[in-house]
C-alpha atoms as a PDB file:
ATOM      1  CA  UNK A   1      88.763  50.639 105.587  1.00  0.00           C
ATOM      2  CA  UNK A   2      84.942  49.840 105.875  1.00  0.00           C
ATOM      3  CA  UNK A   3      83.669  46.844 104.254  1.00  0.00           C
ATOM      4  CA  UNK A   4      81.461  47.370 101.775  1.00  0.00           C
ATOM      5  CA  UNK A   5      78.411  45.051  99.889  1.00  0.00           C
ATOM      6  CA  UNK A   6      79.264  41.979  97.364  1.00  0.00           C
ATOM      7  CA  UNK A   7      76.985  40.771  95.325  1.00  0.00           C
ATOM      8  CA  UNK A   8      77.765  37.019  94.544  1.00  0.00           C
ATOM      9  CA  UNK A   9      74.912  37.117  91.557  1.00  0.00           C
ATOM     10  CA  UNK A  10      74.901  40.975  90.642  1.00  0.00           C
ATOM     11  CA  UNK A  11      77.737  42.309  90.248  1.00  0.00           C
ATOM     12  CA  UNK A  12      76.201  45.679  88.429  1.00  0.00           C
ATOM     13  CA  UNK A  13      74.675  46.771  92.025  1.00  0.00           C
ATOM     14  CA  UNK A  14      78.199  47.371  93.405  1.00  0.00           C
ATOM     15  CA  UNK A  15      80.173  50.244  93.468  1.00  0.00           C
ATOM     16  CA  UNK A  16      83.073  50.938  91.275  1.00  0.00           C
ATOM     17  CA  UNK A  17      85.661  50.607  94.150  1.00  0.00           C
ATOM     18  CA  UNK A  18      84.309  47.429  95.410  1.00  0.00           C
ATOM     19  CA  UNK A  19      84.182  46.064  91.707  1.00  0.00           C
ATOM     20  CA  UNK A  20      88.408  47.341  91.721  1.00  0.00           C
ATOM     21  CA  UNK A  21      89.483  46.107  94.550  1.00  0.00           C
ATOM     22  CA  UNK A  22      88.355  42.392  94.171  1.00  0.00           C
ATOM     23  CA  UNK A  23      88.952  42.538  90.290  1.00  0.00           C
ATOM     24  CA  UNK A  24      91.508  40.135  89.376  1.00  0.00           C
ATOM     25  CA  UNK A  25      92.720  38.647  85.843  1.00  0.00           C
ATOM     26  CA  UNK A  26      91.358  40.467  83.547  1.00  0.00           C
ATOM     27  CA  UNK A  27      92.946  43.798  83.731  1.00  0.00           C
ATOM     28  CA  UNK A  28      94.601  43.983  80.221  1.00  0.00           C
ATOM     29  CA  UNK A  29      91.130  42.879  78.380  1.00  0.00           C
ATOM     30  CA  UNK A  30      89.455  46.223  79.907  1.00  0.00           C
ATOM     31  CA  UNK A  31      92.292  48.255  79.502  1.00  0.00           C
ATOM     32  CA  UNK A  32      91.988  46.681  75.920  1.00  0.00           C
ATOM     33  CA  UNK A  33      88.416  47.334  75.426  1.00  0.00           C
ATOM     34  CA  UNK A  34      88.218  50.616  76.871  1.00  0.00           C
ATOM     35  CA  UNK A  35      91.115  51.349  74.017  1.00  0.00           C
ATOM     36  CA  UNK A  36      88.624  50.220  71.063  1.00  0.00           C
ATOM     37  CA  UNK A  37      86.004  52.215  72.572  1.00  0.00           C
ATOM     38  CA  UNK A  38      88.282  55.557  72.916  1.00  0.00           C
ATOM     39  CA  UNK A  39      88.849  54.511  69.299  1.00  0.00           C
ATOM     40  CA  UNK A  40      85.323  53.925  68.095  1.00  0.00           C
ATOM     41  CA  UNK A  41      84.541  57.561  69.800  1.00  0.00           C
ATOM     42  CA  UNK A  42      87.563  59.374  67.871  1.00  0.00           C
ATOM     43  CA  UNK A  43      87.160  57.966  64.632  1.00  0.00           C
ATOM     44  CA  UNK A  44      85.022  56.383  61.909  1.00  0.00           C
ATOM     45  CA  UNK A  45      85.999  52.741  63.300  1.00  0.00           C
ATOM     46  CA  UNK A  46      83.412  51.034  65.374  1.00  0.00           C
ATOM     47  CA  UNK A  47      84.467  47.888  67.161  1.00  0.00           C
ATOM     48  CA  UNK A  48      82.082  45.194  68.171  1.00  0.00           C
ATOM     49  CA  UNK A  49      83.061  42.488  70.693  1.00  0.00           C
ATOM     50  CA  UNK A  50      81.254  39.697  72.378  1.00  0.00           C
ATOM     51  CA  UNK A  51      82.872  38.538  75.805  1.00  0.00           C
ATOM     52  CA  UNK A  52      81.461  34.941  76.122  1.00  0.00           C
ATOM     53  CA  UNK A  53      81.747  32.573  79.115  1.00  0.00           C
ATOM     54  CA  UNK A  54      79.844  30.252  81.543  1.00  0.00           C
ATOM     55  CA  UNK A  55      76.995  31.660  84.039  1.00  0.00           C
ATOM     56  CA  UNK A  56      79.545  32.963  87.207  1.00  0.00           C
ATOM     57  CA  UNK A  57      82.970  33.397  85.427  1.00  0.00           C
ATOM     58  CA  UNK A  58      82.753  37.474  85.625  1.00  0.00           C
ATOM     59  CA  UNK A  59      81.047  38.862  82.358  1.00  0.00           C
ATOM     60  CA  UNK A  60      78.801  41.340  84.357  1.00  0.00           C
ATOM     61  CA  UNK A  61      82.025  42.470  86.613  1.00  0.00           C
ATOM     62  CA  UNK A  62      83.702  43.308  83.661  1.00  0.00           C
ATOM     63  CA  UNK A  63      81.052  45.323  81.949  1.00  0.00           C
ATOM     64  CA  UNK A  64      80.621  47.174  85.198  1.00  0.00           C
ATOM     65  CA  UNK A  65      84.526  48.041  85.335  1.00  0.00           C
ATOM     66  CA  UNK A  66      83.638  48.997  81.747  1.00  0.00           C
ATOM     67  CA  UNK A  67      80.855  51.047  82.119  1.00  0.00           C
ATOM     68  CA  UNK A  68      82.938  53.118  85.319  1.00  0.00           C
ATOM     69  CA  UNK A  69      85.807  53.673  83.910  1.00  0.00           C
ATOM     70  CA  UNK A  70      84.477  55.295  80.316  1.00  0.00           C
ATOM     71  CA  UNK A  71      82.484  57.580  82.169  1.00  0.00           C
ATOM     72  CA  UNK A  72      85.434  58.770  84.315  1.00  0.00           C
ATOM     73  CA  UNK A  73      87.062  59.878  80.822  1.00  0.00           C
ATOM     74  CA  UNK A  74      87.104  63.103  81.139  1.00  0.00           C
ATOM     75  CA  UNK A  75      87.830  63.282  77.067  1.00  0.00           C
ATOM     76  CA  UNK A  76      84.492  61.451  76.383  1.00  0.00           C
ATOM     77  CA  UNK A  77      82.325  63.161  78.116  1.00  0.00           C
ATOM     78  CA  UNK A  78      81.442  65.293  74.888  1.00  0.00           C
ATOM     79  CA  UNK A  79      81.694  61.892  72.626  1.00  0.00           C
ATOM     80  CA  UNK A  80      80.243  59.042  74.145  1.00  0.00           C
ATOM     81  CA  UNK A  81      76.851  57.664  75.245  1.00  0.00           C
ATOM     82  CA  UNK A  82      76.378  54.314  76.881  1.00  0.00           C
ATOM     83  CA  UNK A  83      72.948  52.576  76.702  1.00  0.00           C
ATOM     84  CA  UNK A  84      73.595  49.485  79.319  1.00  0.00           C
ATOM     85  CA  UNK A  85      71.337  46.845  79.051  1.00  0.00           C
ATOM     86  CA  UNK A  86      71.229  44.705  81.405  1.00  0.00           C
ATOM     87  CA  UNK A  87      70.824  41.166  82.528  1.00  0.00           C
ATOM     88  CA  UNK A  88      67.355  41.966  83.338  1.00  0.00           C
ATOM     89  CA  UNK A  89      66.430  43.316  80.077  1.00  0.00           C
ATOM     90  CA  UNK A  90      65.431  40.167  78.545  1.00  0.00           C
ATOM     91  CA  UNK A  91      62.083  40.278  76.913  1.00  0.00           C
ATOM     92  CA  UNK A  92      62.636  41.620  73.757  1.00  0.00           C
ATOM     93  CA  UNK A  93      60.847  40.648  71.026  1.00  0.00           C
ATOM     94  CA  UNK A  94      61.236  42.828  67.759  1.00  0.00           C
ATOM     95  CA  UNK A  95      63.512  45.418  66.299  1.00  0.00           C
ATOM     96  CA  UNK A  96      61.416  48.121  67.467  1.00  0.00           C
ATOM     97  CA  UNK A  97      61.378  46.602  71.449  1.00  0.00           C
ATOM     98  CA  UNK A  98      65.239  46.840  71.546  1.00  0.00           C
ATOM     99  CA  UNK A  99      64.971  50.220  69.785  1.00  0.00           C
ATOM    100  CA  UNK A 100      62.282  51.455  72.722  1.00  0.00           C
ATOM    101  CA  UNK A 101      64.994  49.769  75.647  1.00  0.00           C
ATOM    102  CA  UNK A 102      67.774  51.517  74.502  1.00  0.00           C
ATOM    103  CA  UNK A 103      65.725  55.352  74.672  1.00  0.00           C
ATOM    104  CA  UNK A 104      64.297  54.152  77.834  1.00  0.00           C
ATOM    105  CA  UNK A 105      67.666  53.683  78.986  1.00  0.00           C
ATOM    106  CA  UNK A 106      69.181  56.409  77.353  1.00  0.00           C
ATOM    107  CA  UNK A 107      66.666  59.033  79.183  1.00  0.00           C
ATOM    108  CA  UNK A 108      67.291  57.116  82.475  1.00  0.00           C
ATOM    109  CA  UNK A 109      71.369  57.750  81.818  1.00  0.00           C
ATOM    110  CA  UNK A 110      71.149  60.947  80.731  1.00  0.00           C
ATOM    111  CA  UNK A 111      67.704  62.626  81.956  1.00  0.00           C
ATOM    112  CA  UNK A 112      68.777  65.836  81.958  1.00  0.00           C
ATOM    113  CA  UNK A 113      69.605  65.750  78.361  1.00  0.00           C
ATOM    114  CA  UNK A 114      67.212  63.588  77.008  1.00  0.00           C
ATOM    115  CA  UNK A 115      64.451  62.183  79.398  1.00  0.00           C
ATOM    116  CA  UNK A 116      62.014  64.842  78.330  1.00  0.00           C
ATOM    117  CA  UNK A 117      62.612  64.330  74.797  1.00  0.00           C
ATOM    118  CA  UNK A 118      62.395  60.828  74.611  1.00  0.00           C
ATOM    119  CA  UNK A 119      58.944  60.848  77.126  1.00  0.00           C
ATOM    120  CA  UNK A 120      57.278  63.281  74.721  1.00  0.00           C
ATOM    121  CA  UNK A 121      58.038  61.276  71.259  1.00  0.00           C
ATOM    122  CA  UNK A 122      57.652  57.570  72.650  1.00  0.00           C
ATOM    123  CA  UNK A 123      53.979  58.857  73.576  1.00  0.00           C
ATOM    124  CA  UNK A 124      53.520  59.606  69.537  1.00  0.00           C
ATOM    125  CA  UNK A 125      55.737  56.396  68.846  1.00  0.00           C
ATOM    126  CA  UNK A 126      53.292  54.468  70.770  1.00  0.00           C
ATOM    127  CA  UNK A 127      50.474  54.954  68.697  1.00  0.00           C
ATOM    128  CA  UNK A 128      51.665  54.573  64.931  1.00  0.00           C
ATOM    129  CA  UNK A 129      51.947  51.381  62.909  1.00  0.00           C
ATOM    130  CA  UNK A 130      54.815  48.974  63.392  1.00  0.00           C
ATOM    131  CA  UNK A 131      56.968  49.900  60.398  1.00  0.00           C
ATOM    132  CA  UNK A 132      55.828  53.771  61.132  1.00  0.00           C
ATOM    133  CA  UNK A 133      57.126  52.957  65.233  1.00  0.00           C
ATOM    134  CA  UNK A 134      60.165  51.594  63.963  1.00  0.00           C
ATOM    135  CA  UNK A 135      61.227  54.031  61.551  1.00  0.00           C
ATOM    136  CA  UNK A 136      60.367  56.900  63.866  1.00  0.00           C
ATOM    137  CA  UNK A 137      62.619  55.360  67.013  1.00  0.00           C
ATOM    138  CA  UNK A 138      65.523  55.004  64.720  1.00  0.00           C
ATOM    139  CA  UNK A 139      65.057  58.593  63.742  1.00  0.00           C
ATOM    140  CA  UNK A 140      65.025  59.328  67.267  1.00  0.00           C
ATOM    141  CA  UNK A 141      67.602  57.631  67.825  1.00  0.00           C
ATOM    142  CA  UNK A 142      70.002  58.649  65.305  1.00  0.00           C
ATOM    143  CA  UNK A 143      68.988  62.818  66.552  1.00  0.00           C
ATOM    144  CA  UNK A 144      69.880  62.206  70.500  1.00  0.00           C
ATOM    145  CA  UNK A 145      73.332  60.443  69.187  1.00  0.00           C
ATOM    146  CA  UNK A 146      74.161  63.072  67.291  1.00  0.00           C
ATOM    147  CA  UNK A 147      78.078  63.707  66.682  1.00  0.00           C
ATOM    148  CA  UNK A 148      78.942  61.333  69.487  1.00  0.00           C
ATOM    149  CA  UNK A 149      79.583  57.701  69.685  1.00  0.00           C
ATOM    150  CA  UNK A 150      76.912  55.162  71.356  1.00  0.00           C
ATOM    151  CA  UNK A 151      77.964  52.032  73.320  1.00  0.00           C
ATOM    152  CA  UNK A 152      75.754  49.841  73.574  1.00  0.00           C
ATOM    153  CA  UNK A 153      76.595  47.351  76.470  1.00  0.00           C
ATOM    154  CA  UNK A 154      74.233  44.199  75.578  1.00  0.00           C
ATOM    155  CA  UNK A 155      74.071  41.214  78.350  1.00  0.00           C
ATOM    156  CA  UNK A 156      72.908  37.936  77.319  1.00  0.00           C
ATOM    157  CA  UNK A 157      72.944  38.547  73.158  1.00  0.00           C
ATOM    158  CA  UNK A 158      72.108  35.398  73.000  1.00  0.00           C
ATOM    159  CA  UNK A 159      68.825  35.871  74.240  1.00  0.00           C
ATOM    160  CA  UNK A 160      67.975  39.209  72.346  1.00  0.00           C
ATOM    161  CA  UNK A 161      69.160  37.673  68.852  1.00  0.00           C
ATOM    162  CA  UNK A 162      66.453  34.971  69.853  1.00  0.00           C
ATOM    163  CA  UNK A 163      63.986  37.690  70.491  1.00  0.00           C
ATOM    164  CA  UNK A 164      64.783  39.898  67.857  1.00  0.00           C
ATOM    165  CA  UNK A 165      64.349  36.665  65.284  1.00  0.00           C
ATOM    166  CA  UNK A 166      65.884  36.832  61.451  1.00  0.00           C
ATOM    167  CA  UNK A 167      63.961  40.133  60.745  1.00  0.00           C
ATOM    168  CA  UNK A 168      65.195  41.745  63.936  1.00  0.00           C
ATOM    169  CA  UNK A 169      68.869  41.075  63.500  1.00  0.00           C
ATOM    170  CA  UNK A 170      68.248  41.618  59.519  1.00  0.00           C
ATOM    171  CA  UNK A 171      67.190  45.021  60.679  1.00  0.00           C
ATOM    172  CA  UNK A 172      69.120  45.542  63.587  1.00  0.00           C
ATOM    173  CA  UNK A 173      72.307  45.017  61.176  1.00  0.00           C
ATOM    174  CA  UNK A 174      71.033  47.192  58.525  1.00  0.00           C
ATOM    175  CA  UNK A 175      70.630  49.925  60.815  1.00  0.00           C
ATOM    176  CA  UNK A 176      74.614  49.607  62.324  1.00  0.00           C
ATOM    177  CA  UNK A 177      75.513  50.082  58.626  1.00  0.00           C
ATOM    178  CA  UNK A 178      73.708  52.566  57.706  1.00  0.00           C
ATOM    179  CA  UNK A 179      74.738  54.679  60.493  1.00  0.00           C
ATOM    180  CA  UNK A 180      77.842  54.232  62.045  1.00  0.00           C
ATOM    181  CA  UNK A 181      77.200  55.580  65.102  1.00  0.00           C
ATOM    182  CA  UNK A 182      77.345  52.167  67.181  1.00  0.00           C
ATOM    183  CA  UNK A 183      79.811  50.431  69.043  1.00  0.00           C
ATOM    184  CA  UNK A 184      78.899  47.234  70.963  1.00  0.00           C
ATOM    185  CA  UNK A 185      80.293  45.199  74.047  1.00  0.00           C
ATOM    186  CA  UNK A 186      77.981  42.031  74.585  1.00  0.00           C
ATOM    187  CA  UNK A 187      78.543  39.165  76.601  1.00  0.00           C
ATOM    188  CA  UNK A 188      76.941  35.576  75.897  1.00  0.00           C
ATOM    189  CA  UNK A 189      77.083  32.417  77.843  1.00  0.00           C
ATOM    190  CA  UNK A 190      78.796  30.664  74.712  1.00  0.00           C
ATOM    191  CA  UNK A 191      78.942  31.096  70.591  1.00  0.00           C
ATOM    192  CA  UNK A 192      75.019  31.075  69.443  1.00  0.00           C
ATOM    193  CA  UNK A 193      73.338  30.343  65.778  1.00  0.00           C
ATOM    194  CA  UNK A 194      73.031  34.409  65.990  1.00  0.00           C
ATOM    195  CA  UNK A 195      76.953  35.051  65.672  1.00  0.00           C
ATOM    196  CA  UNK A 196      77.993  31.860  64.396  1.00  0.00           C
ATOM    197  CA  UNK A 197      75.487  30.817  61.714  1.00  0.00           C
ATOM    198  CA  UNK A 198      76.381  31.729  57.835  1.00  0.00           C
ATOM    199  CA  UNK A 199      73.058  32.130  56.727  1.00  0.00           C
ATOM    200  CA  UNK A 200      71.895  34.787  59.547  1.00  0.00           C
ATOM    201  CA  UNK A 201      72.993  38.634  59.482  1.00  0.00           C
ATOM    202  CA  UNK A 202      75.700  39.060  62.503  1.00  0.00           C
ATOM    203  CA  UNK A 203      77.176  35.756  60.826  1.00  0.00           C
ATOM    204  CA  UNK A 204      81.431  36.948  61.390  1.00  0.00           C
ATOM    205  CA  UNK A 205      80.246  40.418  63.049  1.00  0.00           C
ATOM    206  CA  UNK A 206      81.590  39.790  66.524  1.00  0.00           C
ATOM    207  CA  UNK A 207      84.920  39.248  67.410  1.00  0.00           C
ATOM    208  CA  UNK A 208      84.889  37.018  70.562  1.00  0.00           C
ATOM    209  CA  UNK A 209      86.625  37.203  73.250  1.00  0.00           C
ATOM    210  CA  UNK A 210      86.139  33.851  75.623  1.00  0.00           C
ATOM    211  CA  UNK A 211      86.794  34.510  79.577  1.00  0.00           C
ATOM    212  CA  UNK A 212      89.109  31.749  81.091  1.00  0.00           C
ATOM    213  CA  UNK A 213      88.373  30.055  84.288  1.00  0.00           C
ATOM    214  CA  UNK A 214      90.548  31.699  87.276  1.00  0.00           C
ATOM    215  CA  UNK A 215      93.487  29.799  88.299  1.00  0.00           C
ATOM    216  CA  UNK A 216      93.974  28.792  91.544  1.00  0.00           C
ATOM    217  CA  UNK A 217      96.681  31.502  92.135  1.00  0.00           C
ATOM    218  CA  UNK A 218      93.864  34.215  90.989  1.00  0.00           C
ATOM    219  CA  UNK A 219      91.053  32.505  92.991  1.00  0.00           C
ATOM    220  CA  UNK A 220      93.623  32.661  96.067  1.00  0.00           C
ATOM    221  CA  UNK A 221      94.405  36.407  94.836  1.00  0.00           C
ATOM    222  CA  UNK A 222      90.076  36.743  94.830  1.00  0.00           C
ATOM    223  CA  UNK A 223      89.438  35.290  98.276  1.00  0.00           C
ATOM    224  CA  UNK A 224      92.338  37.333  99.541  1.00  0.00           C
ATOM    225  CA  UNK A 225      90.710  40.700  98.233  1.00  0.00           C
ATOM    226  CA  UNK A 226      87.454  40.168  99.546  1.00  0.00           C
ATOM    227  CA  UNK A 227      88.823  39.357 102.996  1.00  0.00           C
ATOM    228  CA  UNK A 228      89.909  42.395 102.998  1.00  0.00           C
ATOM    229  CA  UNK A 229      87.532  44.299 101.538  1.00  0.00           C
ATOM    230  CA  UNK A 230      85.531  42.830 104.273  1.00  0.00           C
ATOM    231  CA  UNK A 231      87.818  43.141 106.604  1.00  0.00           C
ATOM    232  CA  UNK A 232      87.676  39.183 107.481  1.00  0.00           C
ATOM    233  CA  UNK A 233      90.794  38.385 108.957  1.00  0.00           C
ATOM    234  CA  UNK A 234      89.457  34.639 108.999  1.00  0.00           C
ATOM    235  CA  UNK A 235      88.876  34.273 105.728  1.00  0.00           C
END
């Protein structure tokens, strides 16, 4: 077997059978997810989960597993979209920026379908009002889904909810109910004002799922895959 590339820091640039064969732990919480998301695609229920733990403990490896293994479904093909947004996508700062990210990334998935599309009406998008921008990308939006499901795969939540402010999430929430087309796996660092806070919309919205520290029988189980994924007899 060649070795292939790790990524200590970005787990998301590796391929799917590097990400398997140095996955460890957590194999029942994908197969788990992956189940709410088959049933979020198959039925008017729409699951939304927030996987929170410390900077390093394997958020980002599990969305990728995620991400890989829905779109080798060959049963979802025809009722599921994913919109990942990723670690890098921090920087938004209204309802209507996460609403332009997750087009952007939709026509980047998908270009074939929907790159075209979404080119030609962010051009018009661009140059109306706020409140006429924002109303137009969720009609957008709500077309390209169509019959099918989208997951939205949101890294660092915490840091969108702060962008997106009261308004945002007041908007952002309003939108999830009035069309349930949505289903969301996020990941956060820990529980934030955003999820956790009475007073603010996604107050009891989440259901979290916190990531436990690897034993030292798993981190011996890690080291040993990635020896031999890298074919380092020494290690």
């Amino acid at each position: 077997m060649q070795s292939s590339f790790i990524s200590s820091y970005t787990p998301s640039l590796m391929p799917q059978e590097t990400l398997e064969a140095i996955f460890v732990q957590r194999h029942h919480l994908v197969e788990h997810l992956i189940e709410l998301v088959t049933d979020s695609c198959t039925s008017r229920n729409k699951h939304f989960r927030l996987l929170v733990g410390m900077r390093g403990i394997g958020k980002t490896h599990t969305i990728s597993l995620i991400y890989h293994r829905l779109q080798a479904i060959a049963e979802l093909e025809d009722k599921l979209l994913i919109a990942w947004l990723k670690e890098e996508e921090w920087g938004v700062s209204s309802w209507l920026d996460l609403l332009l990210r997750i087009l952007q990334t939709l026509a980047k998935e998908y270009p074939a379908d929907y790159e075209l599309t979404v080119l030609l009406k962010l051009d018009a998008i661009y140059e109306l009002k706020t409140d006429e921008a924002t109303q137009e990308a969720e009609r957008l939006l709500t077309k390209l889904i169509g019959g099918k499901t989208l997951l939205l795969l949101n890294e660092n939540l915490d840091e969108i909810f702060k962008g997106l402010g009261k308004l945002g999430q007041q908007q952002f929430r309003a939108y999830l109910q009035n069309h349930n087309l949505l289903t969301i796996i996020a990941t956060s660092q820990s529980l934030f004002s955003g999820v956790s806070k009475k007073s603010l919309p996604f107050y009891g919205f989440f259901t979290a799922e916190h990531l436990q520290k690897l034993t030292i029988g798993e981190a011996t189980s890690l080291l040993t895959k990635i020896a031999q994924n890298q074919q380092d007899p020494e290690l």
